[in-house]
PDB file of N, CA and C in Angstrom:
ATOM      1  N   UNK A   1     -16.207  10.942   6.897  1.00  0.00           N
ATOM      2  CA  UNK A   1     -14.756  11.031   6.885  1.00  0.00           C
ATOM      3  C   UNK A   1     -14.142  10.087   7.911  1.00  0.00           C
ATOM      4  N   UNK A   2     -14.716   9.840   9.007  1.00  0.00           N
ATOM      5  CA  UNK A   2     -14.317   9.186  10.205  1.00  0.00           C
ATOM      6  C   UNK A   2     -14.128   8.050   9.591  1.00  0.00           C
ATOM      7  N   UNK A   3     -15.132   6.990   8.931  1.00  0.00           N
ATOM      8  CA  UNK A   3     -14.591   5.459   8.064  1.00  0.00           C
ATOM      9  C   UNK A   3     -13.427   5.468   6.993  1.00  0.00           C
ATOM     10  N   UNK A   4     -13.525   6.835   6.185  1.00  0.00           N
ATOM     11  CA  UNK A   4     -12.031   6.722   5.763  1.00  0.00           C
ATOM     12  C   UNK A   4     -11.294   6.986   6.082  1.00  0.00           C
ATOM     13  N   UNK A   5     -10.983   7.573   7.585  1.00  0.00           N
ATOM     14  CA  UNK A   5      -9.784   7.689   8.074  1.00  0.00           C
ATOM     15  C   UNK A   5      -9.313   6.264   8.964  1.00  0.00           C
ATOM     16  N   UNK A   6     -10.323   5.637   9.118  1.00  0.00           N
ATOM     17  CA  UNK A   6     -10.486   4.314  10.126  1.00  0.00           C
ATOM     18  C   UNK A   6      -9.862   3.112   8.615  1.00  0.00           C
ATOM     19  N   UNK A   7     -10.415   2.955   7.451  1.00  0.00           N
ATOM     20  CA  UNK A   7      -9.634   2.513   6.665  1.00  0.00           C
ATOM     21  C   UNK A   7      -8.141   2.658   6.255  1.00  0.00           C
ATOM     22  N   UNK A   8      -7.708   3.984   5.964  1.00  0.00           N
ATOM     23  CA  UNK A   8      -6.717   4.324   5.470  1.00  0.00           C
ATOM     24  C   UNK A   8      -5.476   4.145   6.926  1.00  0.00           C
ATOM     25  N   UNK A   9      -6.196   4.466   8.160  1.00  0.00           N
ATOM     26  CA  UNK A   9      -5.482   4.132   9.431  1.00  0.00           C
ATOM     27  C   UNK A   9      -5.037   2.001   9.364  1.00  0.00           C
ATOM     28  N   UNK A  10      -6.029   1.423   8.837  1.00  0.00           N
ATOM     29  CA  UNK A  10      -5.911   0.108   9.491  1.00  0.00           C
ATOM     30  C   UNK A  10      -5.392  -0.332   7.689  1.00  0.00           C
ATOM     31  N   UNK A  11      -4.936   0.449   6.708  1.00  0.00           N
ATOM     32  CA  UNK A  11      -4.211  -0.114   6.040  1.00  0.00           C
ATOM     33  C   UNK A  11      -2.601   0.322   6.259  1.00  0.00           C
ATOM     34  N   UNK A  12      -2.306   1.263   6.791  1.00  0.00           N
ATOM     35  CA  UNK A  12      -1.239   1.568   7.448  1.00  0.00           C
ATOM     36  C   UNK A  12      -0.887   0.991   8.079  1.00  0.00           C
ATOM     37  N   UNK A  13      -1.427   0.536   9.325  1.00  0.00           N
ATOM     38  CA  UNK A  13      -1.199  -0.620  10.318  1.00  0.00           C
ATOM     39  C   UNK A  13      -0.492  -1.820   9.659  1.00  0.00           C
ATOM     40  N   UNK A  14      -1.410  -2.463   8.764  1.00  0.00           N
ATOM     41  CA  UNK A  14      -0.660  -3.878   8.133  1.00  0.00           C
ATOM     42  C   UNK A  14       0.363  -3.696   7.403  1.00  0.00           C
ATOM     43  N   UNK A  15       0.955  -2.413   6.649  1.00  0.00           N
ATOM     44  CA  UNK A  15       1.829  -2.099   5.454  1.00  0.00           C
ATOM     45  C   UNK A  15       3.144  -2.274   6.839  1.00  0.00           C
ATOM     46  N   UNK A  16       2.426  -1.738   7.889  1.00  0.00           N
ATOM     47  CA  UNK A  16       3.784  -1.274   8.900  1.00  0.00           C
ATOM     48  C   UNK A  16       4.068  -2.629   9.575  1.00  0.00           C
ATOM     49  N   UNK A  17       3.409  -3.432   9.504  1.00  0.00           N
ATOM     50  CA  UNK A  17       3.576  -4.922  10.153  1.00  0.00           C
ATOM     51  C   UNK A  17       4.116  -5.813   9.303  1.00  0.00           C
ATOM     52  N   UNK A  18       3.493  -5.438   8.188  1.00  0.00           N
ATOM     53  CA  UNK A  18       4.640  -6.489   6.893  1.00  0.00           C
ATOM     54  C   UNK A  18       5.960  -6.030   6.701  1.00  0.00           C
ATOM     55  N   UNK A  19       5.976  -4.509   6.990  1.00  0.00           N
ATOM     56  CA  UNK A  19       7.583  -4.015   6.241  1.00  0.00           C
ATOM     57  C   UNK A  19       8.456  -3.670   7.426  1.00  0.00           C
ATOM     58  N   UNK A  20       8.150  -4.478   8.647  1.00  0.00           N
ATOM     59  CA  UNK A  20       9.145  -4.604   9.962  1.00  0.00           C
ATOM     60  C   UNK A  20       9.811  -5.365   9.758  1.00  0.00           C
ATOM     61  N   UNK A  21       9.830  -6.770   9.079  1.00  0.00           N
ATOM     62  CA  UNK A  21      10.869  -7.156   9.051  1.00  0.00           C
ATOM     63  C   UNK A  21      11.959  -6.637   7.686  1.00  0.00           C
ATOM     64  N   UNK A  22      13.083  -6.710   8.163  1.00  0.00           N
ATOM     65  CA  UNK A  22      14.302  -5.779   7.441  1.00  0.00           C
ATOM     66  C   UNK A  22      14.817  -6.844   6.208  1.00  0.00           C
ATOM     67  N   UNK A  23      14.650  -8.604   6.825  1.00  0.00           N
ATOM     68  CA  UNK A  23      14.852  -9.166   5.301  1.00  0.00           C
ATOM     69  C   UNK A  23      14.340  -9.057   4.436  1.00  0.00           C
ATOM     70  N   UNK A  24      13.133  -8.539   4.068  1.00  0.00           N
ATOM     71  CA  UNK A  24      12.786  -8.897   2.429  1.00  0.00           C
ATOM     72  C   UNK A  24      13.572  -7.782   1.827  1.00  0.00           C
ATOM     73  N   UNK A  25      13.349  -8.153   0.297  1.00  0.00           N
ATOM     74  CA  UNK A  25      13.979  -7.005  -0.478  1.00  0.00           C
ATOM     75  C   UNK A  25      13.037  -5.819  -0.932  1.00  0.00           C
ATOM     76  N   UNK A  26      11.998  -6.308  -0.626  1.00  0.00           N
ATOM     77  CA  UNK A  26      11.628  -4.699  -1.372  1.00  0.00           C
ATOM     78  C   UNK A  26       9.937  -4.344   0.253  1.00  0.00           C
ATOM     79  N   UNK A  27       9.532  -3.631   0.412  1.00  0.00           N
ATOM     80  CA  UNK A  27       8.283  -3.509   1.054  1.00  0.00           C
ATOM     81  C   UNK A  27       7.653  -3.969   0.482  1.00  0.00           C
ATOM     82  N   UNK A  28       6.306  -4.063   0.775  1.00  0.00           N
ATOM     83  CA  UNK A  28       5.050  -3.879   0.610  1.00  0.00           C
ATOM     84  C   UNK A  28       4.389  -2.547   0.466  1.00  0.00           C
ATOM     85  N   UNK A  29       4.200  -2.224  -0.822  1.00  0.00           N
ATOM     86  CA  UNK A  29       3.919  -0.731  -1.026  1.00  0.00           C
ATOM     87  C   UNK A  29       2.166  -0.347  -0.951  1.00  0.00           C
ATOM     88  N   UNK A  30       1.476  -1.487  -0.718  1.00  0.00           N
ATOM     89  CA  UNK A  30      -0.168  -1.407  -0.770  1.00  0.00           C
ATOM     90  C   UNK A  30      -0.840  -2.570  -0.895  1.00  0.00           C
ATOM     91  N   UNK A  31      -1.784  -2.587  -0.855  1.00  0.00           N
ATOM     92  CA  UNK A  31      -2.446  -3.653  -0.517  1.00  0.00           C
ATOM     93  C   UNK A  31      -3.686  -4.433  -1.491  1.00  0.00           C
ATOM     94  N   UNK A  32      -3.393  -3.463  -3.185  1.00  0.00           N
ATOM     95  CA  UNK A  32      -4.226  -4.384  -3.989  1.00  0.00           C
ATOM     96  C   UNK A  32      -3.504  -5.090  -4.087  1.00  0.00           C
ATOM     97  N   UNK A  33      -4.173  -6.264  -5.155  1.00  0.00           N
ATOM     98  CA  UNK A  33      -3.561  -7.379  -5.704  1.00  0.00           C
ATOM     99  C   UNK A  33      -2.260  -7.516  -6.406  1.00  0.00           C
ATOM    100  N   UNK A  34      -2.198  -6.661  -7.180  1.00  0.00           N
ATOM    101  CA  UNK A  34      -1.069  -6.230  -8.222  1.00  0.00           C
ATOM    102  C   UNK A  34       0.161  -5.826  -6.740  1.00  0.00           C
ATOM    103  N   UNK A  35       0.090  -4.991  -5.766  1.00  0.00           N
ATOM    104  CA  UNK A  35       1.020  -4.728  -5.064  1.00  0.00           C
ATOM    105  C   UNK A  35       1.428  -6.243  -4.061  1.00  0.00           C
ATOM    106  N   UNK A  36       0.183  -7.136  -3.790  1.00  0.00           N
ATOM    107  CA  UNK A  36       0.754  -8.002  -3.301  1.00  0.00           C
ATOM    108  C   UNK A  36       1.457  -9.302  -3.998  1.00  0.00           C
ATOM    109  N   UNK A  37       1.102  -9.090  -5.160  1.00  0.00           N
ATOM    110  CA  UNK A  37       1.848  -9.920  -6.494  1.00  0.00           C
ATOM    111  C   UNK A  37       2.961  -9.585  -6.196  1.00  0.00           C
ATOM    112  N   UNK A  38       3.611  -8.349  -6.663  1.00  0.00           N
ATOM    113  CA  UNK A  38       4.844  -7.987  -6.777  1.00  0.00           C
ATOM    114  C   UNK A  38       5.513  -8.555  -5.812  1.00  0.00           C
ATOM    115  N   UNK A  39       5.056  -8.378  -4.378  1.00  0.00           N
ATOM    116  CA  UNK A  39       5.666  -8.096  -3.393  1.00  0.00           C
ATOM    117  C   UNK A  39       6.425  -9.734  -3.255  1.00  0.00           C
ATOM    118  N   UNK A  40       5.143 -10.806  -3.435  1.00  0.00           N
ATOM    119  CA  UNK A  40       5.021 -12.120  -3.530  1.00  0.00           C
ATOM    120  C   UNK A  40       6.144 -12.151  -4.078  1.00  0.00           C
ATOM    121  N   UNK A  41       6.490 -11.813  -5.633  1.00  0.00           N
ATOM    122  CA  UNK A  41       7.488 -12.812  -6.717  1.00  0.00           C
ATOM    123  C   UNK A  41       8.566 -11.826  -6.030  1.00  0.00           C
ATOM    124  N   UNK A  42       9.200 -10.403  -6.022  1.00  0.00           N
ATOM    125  CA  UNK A  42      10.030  -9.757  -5.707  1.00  0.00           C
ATOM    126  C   UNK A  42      10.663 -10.417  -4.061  1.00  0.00           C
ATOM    127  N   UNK A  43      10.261 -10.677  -3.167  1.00  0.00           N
ATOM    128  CA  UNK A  43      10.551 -11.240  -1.987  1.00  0.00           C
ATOM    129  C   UNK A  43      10.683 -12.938  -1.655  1.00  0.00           C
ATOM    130  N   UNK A  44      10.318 -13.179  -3.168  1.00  0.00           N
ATOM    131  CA  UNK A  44      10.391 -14.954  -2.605  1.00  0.00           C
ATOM    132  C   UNK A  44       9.071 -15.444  -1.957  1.00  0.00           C
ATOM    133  N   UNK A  45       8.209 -14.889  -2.135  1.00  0.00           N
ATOM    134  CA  UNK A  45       7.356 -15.582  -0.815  1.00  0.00           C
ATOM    135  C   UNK A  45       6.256 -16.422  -1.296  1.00  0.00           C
ATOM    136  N   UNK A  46       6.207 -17.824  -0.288  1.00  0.00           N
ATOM    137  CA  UNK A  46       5.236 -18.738  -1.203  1.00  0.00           C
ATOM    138  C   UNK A  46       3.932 -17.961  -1.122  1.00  0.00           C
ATOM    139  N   UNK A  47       3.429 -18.174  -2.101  1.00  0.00           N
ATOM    140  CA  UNK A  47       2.140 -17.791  -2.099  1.00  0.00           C
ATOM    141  C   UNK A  47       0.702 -18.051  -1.794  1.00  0.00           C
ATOM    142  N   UNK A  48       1.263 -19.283  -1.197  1.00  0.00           N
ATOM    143  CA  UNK A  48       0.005 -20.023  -0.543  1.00  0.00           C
ATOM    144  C   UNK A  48       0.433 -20.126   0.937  1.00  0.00           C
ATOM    145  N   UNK A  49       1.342 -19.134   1.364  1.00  0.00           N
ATOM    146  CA  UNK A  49       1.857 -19.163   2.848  1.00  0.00           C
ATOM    147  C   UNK A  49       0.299 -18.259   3.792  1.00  0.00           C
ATOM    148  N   UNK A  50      -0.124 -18.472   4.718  1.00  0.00           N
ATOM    149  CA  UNK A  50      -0.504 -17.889   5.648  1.00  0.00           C
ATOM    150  C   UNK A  50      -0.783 -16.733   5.554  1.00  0.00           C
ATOM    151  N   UNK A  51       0.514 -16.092   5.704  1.00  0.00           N
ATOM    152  CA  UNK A  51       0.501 -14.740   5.733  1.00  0.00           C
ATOM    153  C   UNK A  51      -0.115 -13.665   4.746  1.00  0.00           C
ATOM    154  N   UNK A  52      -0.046 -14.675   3.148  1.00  0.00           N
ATOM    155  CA  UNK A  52      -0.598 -13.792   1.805  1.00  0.00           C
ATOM    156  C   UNK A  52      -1.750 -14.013   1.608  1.00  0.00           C
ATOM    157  N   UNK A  53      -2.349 -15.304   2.593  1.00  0.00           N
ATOM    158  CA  UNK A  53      -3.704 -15.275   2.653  1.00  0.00           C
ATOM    159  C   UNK A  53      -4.683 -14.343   3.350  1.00  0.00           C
ATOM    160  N   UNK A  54      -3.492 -14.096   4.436  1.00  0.00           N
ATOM    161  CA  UNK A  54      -4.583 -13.051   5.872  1.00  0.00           C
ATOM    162  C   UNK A  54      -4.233 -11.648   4.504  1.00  0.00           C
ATOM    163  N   UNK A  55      -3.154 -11.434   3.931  1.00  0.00           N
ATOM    164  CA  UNK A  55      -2.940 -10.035   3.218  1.00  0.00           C
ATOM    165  C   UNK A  55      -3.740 -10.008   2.108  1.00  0.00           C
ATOM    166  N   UNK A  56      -4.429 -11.110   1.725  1.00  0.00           N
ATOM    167  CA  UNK A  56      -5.036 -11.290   0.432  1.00  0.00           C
ATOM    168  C   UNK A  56      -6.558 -10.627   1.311  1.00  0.00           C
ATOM    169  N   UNK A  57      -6.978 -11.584   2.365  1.00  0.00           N
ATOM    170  CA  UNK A  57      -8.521 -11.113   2.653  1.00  0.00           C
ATOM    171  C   UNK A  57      -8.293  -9.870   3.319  1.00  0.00           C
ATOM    172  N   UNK A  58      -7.183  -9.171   4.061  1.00  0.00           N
ATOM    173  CA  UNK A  58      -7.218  -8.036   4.231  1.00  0.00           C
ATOM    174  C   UNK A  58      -7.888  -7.215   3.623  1.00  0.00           C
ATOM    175  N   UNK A  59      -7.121  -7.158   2.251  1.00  0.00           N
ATOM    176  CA  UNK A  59      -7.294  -6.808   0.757  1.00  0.00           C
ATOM    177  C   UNK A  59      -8.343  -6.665   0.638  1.00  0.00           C
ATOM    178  N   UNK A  60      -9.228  -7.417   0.721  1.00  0.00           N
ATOM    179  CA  UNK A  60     -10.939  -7.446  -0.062  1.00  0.00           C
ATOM    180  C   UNK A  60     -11.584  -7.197   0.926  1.00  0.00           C
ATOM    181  N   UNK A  61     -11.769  -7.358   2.220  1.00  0.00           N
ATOM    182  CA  UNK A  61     -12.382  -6.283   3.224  1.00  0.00           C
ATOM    183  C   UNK A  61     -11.796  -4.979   2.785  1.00  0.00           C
ATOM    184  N   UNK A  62     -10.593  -4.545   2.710  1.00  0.00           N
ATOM    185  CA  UNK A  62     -10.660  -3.456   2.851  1.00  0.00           C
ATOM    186  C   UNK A  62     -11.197  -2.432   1.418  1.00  0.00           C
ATOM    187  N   UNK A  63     -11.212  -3.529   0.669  1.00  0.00           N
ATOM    188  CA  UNK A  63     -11.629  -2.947  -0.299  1.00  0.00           C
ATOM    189  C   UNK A  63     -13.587  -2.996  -0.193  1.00  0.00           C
ATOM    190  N   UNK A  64     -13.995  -4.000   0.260  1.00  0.00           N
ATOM    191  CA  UNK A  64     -15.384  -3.646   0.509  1.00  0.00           C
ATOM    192  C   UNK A  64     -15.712  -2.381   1.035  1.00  0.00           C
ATOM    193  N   UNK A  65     -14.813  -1.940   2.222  1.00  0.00           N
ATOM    194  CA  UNK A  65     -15.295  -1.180   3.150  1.00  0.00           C
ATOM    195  C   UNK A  65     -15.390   0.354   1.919  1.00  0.00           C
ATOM    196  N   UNK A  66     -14.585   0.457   0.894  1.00  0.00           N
ATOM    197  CA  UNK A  66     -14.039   1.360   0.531  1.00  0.00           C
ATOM    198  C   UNK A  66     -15.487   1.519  -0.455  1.00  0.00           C
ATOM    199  N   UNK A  67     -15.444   0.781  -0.972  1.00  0.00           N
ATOM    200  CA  UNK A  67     -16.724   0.905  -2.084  1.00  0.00           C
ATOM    201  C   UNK A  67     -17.689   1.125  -1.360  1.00  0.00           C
ATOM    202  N   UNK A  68     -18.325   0.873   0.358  1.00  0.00           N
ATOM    203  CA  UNK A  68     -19.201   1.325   1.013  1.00  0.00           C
ATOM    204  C   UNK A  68     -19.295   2.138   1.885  1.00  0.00           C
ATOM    205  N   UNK A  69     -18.148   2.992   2.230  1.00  0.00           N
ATOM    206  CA  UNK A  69     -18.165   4.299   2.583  1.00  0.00           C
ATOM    207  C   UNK A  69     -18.799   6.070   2.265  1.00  0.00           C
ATOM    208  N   UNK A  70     -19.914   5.786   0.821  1.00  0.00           N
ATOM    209  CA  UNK A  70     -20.418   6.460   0.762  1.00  0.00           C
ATOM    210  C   UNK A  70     -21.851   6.610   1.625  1.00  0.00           C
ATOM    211  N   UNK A  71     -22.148   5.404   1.983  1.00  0.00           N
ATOM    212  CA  UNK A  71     -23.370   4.460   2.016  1.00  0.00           C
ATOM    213  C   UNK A  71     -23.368   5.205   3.724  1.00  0.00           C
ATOM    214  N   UNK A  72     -24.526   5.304   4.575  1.00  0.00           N
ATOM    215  CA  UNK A  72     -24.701   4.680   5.560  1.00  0.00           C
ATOM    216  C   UNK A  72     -24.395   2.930   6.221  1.00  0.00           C
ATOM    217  N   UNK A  73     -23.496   3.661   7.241  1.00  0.00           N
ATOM    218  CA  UNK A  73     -22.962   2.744   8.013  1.00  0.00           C
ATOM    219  C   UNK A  73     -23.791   1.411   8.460  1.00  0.00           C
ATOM    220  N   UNK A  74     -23.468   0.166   7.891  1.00  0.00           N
ATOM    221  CA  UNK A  74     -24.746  -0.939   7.839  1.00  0.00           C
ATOM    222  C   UNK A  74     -23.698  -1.848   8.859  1.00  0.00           C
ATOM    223  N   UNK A  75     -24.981  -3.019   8.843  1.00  0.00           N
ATOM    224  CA  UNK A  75     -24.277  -4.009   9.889  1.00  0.00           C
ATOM    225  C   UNK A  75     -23.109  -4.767   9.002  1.00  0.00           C
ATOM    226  N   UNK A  76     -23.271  -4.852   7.385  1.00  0.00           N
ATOM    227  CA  UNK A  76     -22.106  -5.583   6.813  1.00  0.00           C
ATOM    228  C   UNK A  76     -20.884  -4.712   6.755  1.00  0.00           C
ATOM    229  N   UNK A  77     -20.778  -3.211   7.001  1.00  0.00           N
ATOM    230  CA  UNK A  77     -19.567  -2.444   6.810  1.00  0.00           C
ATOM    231  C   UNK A  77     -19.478  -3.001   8.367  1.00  0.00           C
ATOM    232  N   UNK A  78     -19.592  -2.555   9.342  1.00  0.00           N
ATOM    233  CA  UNK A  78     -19.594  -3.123  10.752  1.00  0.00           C
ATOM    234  C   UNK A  78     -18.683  -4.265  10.997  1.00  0.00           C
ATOM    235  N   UNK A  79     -19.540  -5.482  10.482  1.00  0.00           N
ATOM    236  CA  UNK A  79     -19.258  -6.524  10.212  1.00  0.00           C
ATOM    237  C   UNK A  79     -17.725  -6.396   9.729  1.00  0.00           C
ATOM    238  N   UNK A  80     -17.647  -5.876   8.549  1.00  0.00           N
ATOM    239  CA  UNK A  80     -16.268  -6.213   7.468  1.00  0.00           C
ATOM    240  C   UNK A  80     -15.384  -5.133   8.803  1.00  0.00           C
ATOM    241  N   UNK A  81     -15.670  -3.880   9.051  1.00  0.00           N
ATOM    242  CA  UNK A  81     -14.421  -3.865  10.033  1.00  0.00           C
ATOM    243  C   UNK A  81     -13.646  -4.041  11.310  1.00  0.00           C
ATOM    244  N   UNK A  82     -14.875  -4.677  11.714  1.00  0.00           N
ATOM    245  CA  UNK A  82     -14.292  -6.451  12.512  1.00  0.00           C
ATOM    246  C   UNK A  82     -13.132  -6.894  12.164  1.00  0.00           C
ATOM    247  N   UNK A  83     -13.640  -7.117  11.186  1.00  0.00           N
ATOM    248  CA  UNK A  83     -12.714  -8.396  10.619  1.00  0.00           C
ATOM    249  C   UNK A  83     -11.715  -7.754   9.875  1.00  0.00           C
ATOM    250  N   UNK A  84     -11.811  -6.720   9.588  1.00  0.00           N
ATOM    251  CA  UNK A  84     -10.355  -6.014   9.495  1.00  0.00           C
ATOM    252  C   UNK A  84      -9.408  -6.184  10.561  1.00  0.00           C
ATOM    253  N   UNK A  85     -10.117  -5.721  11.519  1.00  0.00           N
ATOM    254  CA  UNK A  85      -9.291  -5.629  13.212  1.00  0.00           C
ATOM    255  C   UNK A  85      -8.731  -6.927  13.476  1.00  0.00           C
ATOM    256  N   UNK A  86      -9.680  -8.165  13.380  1.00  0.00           N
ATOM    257  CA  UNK A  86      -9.059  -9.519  13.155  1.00  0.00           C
ATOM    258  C   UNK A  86      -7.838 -10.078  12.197  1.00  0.00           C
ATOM    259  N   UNK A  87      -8.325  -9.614  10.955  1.00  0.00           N
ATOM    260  CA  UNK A  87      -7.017  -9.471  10.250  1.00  0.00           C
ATOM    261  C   UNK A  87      -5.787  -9.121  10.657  1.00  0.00           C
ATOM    262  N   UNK A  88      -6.135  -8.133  11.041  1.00  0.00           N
ATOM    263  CA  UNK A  88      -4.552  -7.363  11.624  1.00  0.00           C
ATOM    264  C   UNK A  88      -4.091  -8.077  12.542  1.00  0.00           C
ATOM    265  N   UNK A  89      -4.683  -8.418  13.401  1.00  0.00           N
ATOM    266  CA  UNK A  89      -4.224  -9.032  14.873  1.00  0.00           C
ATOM    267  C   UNK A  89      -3.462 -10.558  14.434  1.00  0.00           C
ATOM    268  N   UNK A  90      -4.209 -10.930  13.209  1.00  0.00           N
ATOM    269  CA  UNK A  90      -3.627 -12.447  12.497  1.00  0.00           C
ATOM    270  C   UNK A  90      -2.280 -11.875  11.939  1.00  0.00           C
ATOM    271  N   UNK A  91      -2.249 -11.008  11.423  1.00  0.00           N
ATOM    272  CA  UNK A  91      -1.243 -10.497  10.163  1.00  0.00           C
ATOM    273  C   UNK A  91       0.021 -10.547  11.262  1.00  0.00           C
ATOM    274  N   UNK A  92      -0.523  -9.860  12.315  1.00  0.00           N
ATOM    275  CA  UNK A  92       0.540  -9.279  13.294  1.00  0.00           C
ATOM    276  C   UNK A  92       1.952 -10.701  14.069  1.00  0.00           C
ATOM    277  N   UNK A  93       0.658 -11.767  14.070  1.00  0.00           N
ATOM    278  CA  UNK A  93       0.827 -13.120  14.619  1.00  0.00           C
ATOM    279  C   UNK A  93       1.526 -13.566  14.139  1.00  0.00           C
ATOM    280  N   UNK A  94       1.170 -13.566  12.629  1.00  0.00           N
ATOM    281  CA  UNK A  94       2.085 -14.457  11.525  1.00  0.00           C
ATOM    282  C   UNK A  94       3.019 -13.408  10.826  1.00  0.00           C
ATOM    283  N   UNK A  95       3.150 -12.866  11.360  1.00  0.00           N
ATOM    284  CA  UNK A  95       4.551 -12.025  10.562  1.00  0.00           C
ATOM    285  C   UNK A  95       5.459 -11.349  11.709  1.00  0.00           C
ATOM    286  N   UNK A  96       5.387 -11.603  12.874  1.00  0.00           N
ATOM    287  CA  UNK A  96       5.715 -11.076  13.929  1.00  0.00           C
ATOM    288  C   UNK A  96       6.984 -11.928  14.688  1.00  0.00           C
TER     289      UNK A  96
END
């Protein structure tokens, strides 16, 4: 339970770092693909900007981690939530 609360905590984190700023028009409601599509065409935002890249690999770490949370804790879940933590700290940079 502790890794999915450590996931579901560090996707909160980025939803709350993208939807601080008050210009766009709509949030960021999640973090598959389809939600960052929307978010992309609904807000204007280029899509090859920075920011939808760190939200894109967010995305697929966090989705690794998710498909391996049944598993014993290995050095690649380890690994991937690293780089979650990195993510965020980028996300934070470039949207901050």
């Amino acid at each position: 339970m502790h890794e999915f609360n450590n996931r579901i905590a560090a996707q909160r984190q980025i939803l709350e770092v993208v939807n601080r700023r008050r210009s766009r028009k709509e949030e960021l409601f999640g973090l598959s693909a389809k939600a960052i599509e929307r978010w992309i065409v609904v807000n204007r935002v280029d899509p090859e900007s920075r920011g939808v890249q760190l939200l894109k690999a967010a995305s697929a770490r966090l989705f690794f981690l998710a498909n391996r949370s049944q598993e014993q804790v290995t050095e690649d879940y380890k690994a991937a939530s690293r780089d979650v933590s990195a993510l965020l700290r980028s996300i934070e940079h470039e949207m901050g």
